[in-house]
C-alpha atoms as a PDB file:
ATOM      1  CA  UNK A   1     -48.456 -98.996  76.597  1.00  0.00           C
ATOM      2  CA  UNK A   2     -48.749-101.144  73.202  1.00  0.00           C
ATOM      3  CA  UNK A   3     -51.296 -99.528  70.651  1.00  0.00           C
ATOM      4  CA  UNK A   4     -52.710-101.035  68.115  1.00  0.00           C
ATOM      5  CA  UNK A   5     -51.289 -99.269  64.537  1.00  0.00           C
ATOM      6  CA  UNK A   6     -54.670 -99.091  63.028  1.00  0.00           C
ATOM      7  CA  UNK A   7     -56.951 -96.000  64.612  1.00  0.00           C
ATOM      8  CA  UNK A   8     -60.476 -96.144  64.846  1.00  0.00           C
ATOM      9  CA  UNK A   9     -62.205 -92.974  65.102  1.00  0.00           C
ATOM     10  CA  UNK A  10     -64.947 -93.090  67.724  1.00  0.00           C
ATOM     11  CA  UNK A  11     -67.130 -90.362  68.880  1.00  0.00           C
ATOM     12  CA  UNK A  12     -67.574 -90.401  72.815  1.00  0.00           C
ATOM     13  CA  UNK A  13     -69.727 -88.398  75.386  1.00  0.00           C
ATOM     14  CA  UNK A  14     -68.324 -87.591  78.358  1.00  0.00           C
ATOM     15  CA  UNK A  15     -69.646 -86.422  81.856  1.00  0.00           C
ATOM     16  CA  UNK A  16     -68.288 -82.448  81.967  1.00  0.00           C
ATOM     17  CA  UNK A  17     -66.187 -82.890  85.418  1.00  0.00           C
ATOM     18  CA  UNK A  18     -64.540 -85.970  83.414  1.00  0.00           C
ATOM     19  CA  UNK A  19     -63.980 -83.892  80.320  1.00  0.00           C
ATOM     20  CA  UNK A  20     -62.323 -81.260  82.550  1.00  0.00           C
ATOM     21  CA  UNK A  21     -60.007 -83.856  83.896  1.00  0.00           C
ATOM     22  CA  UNK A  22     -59.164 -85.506  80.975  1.00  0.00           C
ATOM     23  CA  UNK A  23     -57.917 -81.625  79.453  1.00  0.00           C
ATOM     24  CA  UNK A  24     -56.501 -81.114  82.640  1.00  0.00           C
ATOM     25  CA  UNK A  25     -54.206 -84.186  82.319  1.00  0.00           C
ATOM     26  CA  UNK A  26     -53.594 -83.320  78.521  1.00  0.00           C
ATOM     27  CA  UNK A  27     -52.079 -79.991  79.311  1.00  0.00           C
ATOM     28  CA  UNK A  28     -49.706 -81.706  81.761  1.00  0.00           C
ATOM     29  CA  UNK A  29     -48.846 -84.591  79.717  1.00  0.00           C
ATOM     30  CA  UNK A  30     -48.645 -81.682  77.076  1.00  0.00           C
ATOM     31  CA  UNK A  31     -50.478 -84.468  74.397  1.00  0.00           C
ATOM     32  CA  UNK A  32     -54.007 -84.431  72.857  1.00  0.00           C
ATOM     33  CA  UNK A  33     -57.123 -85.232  75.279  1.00  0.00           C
ATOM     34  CA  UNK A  34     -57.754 -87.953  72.711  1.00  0.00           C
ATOM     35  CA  UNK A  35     -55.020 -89.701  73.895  1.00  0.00           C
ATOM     36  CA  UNK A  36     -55.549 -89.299  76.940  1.00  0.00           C
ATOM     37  CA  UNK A  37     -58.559 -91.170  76.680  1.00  0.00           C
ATOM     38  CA  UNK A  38     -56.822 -93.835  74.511  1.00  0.00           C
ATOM     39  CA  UNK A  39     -54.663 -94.357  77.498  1.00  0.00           C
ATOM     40  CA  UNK A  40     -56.760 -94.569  79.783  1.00  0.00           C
ATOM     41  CA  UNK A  41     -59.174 -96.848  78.417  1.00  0.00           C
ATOM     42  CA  UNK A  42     -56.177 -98.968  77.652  1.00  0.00           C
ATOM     43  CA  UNK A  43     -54.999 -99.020  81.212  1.00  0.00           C
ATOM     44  CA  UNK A  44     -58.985 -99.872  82.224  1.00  0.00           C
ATOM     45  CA  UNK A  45     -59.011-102.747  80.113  1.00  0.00           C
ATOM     46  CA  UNK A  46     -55.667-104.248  81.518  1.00  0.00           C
ATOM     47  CA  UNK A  47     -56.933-103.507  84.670  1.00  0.00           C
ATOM     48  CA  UNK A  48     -60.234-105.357  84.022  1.00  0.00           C
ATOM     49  CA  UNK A  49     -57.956-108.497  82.399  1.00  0.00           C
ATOM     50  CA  UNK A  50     -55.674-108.696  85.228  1.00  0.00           C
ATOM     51  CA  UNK A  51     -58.869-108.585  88.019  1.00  0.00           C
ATOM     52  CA  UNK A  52     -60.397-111.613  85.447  1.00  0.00           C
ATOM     53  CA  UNK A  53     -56.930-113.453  86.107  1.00  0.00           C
ATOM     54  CA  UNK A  54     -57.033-113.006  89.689  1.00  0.00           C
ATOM     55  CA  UNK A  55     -60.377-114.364  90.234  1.00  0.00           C
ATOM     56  CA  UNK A  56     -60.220-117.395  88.132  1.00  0.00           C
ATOM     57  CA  UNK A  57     -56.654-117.987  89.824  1.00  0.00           C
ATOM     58  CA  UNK A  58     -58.523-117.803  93.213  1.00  0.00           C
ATOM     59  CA  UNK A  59     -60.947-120.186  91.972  1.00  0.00           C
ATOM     60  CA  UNK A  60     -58.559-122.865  91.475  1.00  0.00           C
ATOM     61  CA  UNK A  61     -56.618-122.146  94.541  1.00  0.00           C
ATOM     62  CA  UNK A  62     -60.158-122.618  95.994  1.00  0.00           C
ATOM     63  CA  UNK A  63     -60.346-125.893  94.106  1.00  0.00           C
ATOM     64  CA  UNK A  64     -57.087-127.029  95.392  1.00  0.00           C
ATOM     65  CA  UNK A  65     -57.358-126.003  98.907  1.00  0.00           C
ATOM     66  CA  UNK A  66     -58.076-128.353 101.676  1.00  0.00           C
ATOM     67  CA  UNK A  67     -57.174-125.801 104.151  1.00  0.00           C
ATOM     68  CA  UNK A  68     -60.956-124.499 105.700  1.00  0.00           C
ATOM     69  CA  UNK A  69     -59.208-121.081 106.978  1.00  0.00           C
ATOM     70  CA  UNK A  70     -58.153-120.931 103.542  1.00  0.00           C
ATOM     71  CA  UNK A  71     -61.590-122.071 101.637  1.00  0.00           C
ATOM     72  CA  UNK A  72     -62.502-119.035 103.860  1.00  0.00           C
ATOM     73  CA  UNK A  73     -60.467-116.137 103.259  1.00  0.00           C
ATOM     74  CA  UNK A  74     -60.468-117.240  99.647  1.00  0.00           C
ATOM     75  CA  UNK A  75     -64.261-117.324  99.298  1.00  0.00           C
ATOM     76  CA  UNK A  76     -64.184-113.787 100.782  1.00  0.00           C
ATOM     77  CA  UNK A  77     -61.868-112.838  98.348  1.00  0.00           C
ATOM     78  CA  UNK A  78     -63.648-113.940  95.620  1.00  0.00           C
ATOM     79  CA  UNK A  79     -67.133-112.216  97.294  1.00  0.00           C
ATOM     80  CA  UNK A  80     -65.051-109.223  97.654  1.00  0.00           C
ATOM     81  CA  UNK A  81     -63.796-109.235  93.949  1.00  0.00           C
ATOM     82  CA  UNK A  82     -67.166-110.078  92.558  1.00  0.00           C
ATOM     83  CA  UNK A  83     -69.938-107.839  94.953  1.00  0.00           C
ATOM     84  CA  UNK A  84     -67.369-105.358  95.940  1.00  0.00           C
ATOM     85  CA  UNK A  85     -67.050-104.077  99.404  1.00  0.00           C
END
């Protein structure tokens, strides 16, 4: 994972069964819980970038499609990605 060579200090609040966790995976990794956190909010956001990129390339395969089986699965795709299950 790429990080960013200037640090930011940041005070956060955490729920105490995800505090727990987050120490829990510290002591394995055998790093700091901060950054653990750092990680894993760095992994959320590329995970929030790459579901971004899948619906807008659904879109235009919805734009493209003259297929109406496709249309369909693809507009449940994009229900699916948007509402959840």
């Amino acid at each position: 994972m790429a990080s960013s060579k200037a640090s930011v200090r940041q005070t956060v609040s955490l729920p105490a069964g995800v505090a727990r966790r987050v120490q829990s995976l510290a002591q394995r990794q055998k790093t700091s819980a901060s950054r653990v956190i750092a990680e894993l909010i760095e992994t959320g956001l590329d995970a929030r970038e790459r579901e971004k990129n899948r619906f807008f390339e659904l879109a235009d395969r919805l734009v493209e499609s003259s297929d109406a089986s496709e249309q369909k699965r693809i507009k449940a795709e994009l229900a699916r990605l948007t509402f959840g299950e």
